[in-house]
C-alpha atoms as a PDB file:
ATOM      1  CA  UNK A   1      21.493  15.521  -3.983  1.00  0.00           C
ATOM      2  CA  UNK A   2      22.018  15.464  -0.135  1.00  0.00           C
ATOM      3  CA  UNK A   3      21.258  11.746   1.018  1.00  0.00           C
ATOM      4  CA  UNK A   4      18.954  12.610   3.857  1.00  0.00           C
ATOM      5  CA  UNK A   5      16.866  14.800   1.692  1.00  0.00           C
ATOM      6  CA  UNK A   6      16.531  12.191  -0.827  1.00  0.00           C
ATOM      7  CA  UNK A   7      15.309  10.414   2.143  1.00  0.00           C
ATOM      8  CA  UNK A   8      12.674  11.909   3.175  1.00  0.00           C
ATOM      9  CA  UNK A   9      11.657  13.136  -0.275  1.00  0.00           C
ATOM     10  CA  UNK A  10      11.162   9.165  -0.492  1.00  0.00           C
ATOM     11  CA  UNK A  11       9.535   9.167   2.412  1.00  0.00           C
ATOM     12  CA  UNK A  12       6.997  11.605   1.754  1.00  0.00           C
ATOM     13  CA  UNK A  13       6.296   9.904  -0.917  1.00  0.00           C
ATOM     14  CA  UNK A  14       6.053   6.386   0.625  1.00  0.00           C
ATOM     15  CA  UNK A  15       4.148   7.829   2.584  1.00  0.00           C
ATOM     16  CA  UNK A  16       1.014  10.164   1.002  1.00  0.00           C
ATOM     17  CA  UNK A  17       0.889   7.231  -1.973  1.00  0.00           C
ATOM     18  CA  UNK A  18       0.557   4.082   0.612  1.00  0.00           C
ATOM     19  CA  UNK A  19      -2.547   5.639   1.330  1.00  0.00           C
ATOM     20  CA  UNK A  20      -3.893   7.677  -1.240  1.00  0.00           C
ATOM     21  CA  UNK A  21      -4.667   5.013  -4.525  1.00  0.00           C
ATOM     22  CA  UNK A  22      -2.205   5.974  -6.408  1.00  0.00           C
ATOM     23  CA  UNK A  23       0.295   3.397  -6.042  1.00  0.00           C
ATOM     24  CA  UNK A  24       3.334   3.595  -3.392  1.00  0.00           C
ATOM     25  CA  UNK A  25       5.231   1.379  -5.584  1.00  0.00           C
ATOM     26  CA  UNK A  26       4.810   3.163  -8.766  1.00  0.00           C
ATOM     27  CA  UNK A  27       5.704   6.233  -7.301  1.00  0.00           C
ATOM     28  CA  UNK A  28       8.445   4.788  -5.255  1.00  0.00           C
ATOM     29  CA  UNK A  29      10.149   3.653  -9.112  1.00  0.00           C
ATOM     30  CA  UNK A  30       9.501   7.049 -10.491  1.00  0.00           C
ATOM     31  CA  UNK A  31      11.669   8.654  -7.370  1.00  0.00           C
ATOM     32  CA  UNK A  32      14.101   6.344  -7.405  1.00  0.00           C
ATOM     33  CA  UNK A  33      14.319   6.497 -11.104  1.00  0.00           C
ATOM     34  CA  UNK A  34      14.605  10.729 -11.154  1.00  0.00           C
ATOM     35  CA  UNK A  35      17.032  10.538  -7.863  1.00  0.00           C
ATOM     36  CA  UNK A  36      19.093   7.657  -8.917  1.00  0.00           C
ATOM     37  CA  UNK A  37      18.605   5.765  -5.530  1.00  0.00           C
ATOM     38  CA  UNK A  38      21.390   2.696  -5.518  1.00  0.00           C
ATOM     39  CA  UNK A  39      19.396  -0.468  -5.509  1.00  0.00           C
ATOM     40  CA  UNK A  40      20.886  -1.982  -2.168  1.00  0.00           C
ATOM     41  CA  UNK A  41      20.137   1.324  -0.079  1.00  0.00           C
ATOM     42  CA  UNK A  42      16.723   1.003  -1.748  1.00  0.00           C
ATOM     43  CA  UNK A  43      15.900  -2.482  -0.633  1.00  0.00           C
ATOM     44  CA  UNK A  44      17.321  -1.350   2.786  1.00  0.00           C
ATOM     45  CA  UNK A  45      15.259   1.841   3.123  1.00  0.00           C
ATOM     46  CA  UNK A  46      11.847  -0.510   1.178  1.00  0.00           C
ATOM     47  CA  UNK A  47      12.612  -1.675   4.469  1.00  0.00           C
ATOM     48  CA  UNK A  48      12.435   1.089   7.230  1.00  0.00           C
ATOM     49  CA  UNK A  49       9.751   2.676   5.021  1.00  0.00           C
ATOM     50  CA  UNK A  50       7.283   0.300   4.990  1.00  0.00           C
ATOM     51  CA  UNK A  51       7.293  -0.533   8.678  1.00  0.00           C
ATOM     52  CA  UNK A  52       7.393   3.852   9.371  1.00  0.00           C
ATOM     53  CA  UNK A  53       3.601   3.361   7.039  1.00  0.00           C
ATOM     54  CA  UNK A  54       2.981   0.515   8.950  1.00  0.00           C
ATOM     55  CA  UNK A  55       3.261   2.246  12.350  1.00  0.00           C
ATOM     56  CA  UNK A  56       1.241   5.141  10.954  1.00  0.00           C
ATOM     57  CA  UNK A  57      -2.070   2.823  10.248  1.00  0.00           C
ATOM     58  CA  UNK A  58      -1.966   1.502  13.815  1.00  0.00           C
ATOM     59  CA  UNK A  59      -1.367   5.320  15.016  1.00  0.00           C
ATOM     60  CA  UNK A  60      -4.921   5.977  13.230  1.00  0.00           C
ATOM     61  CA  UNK A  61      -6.916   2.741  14.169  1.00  0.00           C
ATOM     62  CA  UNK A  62      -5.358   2.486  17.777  1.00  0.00           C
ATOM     63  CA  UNK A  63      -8.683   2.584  19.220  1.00  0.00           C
ATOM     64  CA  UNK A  64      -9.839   0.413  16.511  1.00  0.00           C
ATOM     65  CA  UNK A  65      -6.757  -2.473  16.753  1.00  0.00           C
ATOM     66  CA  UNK A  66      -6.942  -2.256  20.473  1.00  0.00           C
ATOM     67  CA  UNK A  67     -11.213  -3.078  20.235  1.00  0.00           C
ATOM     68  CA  UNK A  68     -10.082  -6.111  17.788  1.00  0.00           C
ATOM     69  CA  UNK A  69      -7.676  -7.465  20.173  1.00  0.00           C
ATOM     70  CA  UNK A  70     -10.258  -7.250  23.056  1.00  0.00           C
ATOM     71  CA  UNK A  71     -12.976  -9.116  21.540  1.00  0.00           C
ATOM     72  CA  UNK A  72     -10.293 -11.315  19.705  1.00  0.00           C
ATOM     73  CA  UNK A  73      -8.577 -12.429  23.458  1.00  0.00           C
ATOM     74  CA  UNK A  74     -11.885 -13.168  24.972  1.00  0.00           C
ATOM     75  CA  UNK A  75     -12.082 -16.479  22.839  1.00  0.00           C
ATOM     76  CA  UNK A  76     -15.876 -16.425  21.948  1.00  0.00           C
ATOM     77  CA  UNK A  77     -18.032 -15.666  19.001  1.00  0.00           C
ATOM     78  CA  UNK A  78     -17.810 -12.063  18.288  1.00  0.00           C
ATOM     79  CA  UNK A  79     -17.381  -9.466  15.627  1.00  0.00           C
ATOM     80  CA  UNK A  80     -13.730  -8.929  16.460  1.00  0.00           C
ATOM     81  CA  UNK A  81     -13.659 -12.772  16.196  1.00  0.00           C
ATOM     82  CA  UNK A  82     -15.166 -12.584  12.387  1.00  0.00           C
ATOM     83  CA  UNK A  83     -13.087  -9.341  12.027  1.00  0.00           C
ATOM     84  CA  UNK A  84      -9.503 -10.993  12.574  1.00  0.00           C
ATOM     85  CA  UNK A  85     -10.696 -14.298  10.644  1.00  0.00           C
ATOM     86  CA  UNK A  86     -11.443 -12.290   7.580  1.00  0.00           C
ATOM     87  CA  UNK A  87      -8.037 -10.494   7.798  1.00  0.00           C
ATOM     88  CA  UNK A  88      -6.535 -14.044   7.863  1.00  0.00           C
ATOM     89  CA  UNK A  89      -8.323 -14.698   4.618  1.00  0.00           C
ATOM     90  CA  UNK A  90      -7.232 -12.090   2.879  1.00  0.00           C
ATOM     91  CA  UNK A  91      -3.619 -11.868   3.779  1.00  0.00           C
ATOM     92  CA  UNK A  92      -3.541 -15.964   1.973  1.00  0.00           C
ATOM     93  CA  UNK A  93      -3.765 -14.242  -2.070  1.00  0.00           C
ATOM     94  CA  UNK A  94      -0.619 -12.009  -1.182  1.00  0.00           C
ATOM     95  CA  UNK A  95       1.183 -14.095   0.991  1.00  0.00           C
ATOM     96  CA  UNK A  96       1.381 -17.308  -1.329  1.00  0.00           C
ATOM     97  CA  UNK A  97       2.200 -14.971  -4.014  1.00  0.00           C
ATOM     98  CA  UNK A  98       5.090 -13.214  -2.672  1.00  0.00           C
ATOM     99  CA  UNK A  99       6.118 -16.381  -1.283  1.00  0.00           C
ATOM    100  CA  UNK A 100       6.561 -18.466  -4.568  1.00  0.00           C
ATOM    101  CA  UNK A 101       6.915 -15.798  -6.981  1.00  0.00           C
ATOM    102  CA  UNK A 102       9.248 -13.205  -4.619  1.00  0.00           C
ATOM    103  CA  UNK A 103      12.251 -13.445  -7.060  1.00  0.00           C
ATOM    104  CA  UNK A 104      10.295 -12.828 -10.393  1.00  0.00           C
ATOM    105  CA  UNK A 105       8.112  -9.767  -8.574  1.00  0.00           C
ATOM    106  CA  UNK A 106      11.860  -8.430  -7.767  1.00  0.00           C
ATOM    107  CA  UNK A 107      12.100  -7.899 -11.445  1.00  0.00           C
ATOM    108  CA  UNK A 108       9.493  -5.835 -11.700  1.00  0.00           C
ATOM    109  CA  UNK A 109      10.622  -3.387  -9.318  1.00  0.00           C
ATOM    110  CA  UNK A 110      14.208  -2.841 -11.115  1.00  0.00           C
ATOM    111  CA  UNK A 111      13.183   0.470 -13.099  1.00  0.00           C
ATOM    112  CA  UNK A 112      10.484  -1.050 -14.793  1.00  0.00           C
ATOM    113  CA  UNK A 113       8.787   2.562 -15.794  1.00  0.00           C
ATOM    114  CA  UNK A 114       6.647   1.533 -19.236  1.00  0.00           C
ATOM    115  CA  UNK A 115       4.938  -0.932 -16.760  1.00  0.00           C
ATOM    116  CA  UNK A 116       4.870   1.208 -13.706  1.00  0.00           C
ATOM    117  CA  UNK A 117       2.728   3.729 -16.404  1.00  0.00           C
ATOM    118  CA  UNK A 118       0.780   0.830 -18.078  1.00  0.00           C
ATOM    119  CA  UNK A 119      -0.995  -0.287 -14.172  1.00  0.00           C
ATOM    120  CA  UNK A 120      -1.237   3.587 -13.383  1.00  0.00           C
ATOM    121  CA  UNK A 121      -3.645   3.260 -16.373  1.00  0.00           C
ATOM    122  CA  UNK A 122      -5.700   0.420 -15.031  1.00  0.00           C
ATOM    123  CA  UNK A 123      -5.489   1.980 -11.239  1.00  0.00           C
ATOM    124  CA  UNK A 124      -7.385   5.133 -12.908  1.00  0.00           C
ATOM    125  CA  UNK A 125     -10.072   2.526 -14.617  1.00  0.00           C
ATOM    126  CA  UNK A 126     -10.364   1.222 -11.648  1.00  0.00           C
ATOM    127  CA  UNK A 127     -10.954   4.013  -9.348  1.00  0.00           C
ATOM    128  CA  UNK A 128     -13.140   5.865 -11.410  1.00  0.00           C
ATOM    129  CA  UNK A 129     -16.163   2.959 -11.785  1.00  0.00           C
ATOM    130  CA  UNK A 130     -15.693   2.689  -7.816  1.00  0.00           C
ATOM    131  CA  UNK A 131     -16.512   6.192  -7.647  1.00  0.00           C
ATOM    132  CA  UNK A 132     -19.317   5.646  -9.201  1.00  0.00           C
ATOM    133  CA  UNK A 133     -21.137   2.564  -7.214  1.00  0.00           C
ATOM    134  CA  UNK A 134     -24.200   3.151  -5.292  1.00  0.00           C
ATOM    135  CA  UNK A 135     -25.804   0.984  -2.817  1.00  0.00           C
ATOM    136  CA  UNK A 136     -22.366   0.679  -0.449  1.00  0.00           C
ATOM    137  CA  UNK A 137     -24.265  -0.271   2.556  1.00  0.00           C
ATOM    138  CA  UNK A 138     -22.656  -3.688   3.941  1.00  0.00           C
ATOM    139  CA  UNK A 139     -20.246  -4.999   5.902  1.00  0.00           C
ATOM    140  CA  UNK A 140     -17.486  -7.112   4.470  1.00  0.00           C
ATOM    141  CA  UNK A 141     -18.402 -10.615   4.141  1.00  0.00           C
ATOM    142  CA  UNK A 142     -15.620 -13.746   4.106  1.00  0.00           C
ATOM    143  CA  UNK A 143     -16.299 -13.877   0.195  1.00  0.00           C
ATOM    144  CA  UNK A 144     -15.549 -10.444  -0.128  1.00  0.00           C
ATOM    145  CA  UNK A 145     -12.230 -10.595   2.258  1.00  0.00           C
ATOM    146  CA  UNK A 146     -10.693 -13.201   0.280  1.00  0.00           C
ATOM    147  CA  UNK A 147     -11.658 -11.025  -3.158  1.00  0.00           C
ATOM    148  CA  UNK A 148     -10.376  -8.013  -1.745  1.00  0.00           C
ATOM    149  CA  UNK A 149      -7.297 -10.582  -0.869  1.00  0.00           C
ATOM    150  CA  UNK A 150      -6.971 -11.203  -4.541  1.00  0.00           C
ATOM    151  CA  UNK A 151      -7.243  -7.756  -5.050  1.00  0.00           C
ATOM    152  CA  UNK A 152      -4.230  -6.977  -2.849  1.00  0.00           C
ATOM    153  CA  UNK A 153      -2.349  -9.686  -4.455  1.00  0.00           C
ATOM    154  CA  UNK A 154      -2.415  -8.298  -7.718  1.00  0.00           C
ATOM    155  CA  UNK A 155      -1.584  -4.706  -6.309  1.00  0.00           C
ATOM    156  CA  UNK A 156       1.907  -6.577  -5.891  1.00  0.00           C
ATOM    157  CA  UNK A 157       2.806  -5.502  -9.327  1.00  0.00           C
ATOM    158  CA  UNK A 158       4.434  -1.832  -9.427  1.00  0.00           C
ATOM    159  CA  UNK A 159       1.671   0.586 -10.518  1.00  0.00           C
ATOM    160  CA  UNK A 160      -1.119  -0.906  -9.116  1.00  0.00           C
ATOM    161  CA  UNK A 161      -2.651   0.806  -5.674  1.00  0.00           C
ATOM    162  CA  UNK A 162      -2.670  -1.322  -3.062  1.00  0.00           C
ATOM    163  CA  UNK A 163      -5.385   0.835  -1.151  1.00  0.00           C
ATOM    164  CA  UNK A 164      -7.470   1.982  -4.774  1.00  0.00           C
ATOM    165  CA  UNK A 165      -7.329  -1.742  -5.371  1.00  0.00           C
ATOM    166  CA  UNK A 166      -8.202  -2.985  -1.919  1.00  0.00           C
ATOM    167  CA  UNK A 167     -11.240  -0.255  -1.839  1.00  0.00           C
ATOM    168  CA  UNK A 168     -12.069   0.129  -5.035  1.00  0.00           C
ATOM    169  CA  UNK A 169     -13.096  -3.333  -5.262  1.00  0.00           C
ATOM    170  CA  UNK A 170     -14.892  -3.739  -1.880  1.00  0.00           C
ATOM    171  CA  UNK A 171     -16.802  -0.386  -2.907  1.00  0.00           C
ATOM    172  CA  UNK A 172     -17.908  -2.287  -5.794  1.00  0.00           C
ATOM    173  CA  UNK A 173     -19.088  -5.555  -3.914  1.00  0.00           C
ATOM    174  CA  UNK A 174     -21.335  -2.966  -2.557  1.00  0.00           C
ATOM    175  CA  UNK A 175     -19.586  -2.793   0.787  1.00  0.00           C
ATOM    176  CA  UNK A 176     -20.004   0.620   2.724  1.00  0.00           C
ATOM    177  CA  UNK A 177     -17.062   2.589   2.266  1.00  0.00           C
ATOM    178  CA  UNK A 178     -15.680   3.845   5.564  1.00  0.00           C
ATOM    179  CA  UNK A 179     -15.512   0.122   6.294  1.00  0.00           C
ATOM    180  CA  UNK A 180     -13.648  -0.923   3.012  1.00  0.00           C
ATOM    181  CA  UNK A 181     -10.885   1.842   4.225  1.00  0.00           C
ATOM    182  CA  UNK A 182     -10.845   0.146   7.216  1.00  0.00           C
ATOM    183  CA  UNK A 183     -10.913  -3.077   6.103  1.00  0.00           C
ATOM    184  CA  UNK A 184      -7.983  -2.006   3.325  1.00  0.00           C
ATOM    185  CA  UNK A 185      -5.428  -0.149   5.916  1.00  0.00           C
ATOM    186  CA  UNK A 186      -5.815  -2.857   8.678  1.00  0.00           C
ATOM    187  CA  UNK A 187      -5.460  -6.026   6.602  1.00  0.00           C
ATOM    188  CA  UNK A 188      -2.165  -4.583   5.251  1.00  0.00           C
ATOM    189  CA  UNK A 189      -0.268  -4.539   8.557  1.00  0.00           C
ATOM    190  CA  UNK A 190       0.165  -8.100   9.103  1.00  0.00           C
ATOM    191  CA  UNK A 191       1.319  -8.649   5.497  1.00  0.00           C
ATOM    192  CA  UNK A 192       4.027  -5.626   5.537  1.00  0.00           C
ATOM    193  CA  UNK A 193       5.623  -7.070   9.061  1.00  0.00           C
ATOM    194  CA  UNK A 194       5.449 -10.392   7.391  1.00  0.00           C
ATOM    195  CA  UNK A 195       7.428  -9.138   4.562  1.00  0.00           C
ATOM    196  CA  UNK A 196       9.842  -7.044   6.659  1.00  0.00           C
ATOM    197  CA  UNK A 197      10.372  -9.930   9.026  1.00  0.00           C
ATOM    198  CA  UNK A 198      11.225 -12.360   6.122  1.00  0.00           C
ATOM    199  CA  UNK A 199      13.377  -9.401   4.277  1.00  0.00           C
ATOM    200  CA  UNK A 200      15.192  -9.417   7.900  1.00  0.00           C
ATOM    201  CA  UNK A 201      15.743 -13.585   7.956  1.00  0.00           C
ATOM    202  CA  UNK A 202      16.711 -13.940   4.453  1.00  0.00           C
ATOM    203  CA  UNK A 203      19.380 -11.256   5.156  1.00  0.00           C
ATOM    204  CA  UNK A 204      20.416 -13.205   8.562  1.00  0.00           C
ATOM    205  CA  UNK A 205      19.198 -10.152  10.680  1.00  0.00           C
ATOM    206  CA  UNK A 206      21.951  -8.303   9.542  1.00  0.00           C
ATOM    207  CA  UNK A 207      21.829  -5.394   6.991  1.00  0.00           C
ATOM    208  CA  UNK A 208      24.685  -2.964   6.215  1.00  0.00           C
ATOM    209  CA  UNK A 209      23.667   0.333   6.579  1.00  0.00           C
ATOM    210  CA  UNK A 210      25.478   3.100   4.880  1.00  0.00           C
ATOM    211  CA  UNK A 211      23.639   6.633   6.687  1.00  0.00           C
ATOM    212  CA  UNK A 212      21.814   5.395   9.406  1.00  0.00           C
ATOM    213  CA  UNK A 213      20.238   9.718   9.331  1.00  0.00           C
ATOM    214  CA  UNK A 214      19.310   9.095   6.290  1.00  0.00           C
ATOM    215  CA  UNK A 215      16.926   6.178   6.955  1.00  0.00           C
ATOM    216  CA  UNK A 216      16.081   7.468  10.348  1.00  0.00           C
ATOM    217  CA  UNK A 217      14.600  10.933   8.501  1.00  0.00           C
ATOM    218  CA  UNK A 218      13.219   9.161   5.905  1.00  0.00           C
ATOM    219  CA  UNK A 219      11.339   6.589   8.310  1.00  0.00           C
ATOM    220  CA  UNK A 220       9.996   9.900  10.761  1.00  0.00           C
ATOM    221  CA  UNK A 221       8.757  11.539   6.730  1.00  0.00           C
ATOM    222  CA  UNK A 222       6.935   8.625   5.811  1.00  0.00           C
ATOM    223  CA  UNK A 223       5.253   8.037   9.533  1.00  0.00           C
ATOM    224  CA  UNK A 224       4.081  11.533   9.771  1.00  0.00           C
ATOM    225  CA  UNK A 225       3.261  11.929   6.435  1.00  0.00           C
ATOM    226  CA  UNK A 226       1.335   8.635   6.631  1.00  0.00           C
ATOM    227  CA  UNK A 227      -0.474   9.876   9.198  1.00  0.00           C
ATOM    228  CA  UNK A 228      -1.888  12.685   7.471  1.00  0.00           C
ATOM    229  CA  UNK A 229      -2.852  10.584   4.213  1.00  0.00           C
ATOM    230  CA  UNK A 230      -4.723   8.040   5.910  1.00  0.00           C
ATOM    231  CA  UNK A 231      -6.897  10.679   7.409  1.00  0.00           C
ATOM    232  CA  UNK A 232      -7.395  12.486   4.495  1.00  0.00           C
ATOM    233  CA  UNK A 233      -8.382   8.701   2.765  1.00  0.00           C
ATOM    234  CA  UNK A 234     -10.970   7.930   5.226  1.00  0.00           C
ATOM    235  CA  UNK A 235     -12.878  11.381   4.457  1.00  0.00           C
ATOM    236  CA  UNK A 236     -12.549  11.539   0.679  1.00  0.00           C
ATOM    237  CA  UNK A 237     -13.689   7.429   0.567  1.00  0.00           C
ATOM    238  CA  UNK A 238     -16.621   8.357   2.181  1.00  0.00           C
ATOM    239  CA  UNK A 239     -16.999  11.443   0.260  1.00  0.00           C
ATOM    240  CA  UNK A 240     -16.789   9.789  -2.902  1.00  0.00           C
ATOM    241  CA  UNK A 241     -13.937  11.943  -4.303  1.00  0.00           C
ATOM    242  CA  UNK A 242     -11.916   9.118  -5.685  1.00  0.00           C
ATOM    243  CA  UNK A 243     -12.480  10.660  -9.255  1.00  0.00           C
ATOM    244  CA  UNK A 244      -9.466  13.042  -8.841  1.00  0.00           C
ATOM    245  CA  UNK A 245      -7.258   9.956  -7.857  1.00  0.00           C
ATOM    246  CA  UNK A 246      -8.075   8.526 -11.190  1.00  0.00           C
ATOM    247  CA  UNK A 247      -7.558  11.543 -13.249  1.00  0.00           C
ATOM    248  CA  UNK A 248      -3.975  12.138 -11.393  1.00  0.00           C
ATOM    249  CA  UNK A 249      -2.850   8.178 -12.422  1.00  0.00           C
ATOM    250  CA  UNK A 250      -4.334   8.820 -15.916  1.00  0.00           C
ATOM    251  CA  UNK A 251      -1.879  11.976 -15.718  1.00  0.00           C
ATOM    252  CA  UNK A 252       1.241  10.222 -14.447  1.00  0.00           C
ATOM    253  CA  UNK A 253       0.553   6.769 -15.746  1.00  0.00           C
ATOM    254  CA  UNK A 254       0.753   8.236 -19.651  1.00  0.00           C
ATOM    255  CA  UNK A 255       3.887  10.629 -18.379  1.00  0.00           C
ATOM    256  CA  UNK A 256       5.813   7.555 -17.278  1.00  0.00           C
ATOM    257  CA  UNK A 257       4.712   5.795 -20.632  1.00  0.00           C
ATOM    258  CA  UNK A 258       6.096   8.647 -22.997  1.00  0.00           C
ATOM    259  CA  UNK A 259       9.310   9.230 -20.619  1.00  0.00           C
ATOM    260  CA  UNK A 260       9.733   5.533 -21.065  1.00  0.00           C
ATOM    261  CA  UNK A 261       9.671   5.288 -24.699  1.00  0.00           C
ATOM    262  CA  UNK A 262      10.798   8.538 -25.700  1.00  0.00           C
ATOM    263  CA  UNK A 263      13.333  10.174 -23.348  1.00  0.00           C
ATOM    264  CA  UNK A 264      14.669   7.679 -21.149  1.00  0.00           C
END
């Protein structure tokens, strides 16, 4: 297949499932598994993709990111004070793990399809008792950031959503859910530069890159795709539609299983 349309195939991809809970990770294995991506163009396009998703949240909460800063800059007790602190707290869980346990987490993400299908399991669990909390009426407290933190930490592991883990379990604290998507999409940004910009100084700045239109389309499908799936999150969250998430990573989850111990 055509590089640039495995690209943004990828892309797409990266994109809708960094957003919707159904794991951009998992998904990203399964592609790369059916298209037979080469492993260093993959770490290289992990890259571009993730800051492409990146740039997409702050495209959606501009208004948002620019009210944070604001408050944040004027040095006093406010809610965009308490807002950015609890962002801090969270990013600690996933930041200490990728930290000291970055080269065993690598493993994981080298065609590991029987696990990538065993945490699609657990991400349907997961988002089907969040679908059915009641009483989501609060804001998120610095006891729920750092378990939300955890949360995200452990949505490291290939198979896991990030965002169905991240809102799943502040929806469950009993936090009201058009703030737990907020809270999820915004406290990811600081973590995936973080990662990009240590990718970029453990490779000395300097990555080789084989089709430069080949990352470039798949960077442009994953922004505007990401775009349009962090829209359509925010109104199915607060719709409470998070039921059909689960029953698609029940679906894949036991596909990826069986094509794991039967055909591959």
């Amino acid at each position: 297949m055509n590089e640039v349309v495995e690209a943004i195939i990828i892309g797409v991809v990266q994109g809708l499932t960094e957003f919707l809970p159904v794991s951009s990770s998992g998904h990203i294995e399964l592609a790369e598994e059916i298209l037979q991506v080469e492993q260093t163009e993959s770490m290289i396009m992990t890259i571009v993709l993730h800051a492409a998703t990146a740039l997409s949240t702050v495209v959606v909460y501009r208004n948002d990111i620019w009210e944070i800063i604001r408050g944040f800059f004027k040095f006093e007790k406010n809610e965009q004070l308490w807002f950015v602190l609890k962002i801090i707290l969270s990013m600690i869980p996933g930041a200490l793990a990728g930290y000291f346990l970055e080269e065993w987490l690598e493993t994981l993400f080298d065609g590991q399809i029987l696990l990538v299908g065993c945490m699609l399991l657990i991400t349907a669990v997961l988002l089907y008792f969040a679908d059915q909390a009641k009483n989501t009426n609060k804001d998120v407290s610095f006891r729920d950031a750092f378990i939300i933190g955890v949360s995200q930490m452990i949505a490291i592991l290939p198979g896991i959503s990030r965002s169905g883990a991240t809102i799943s379990t502040s929806v469950l604290l009993g936090n009201d859910r058009s703030r737990a998507a907020r809270f999820s999409f915004l406290m990811v940004v600081p973590l995936i530069l973080g990662a990009i910009s240590k990718k970029l100084i453990d490779s000395g700045g300097v990555l080789e890159v084989s089709n430069g239109t080949a990352l470039f389309a798949g960077f442009m499908a994953a922004f505007i795709s990401g775009i349009i799936a962090c829209r359509w999150m925010i109104a199915l969250v607060k719709k409470a539609k998070l039921t059909y998430f689960s029953i698609y990573c029940a679906i894949v989850g036991t596909l990826a299983i069986l094509y794991a111990l039967f055909i591959r």
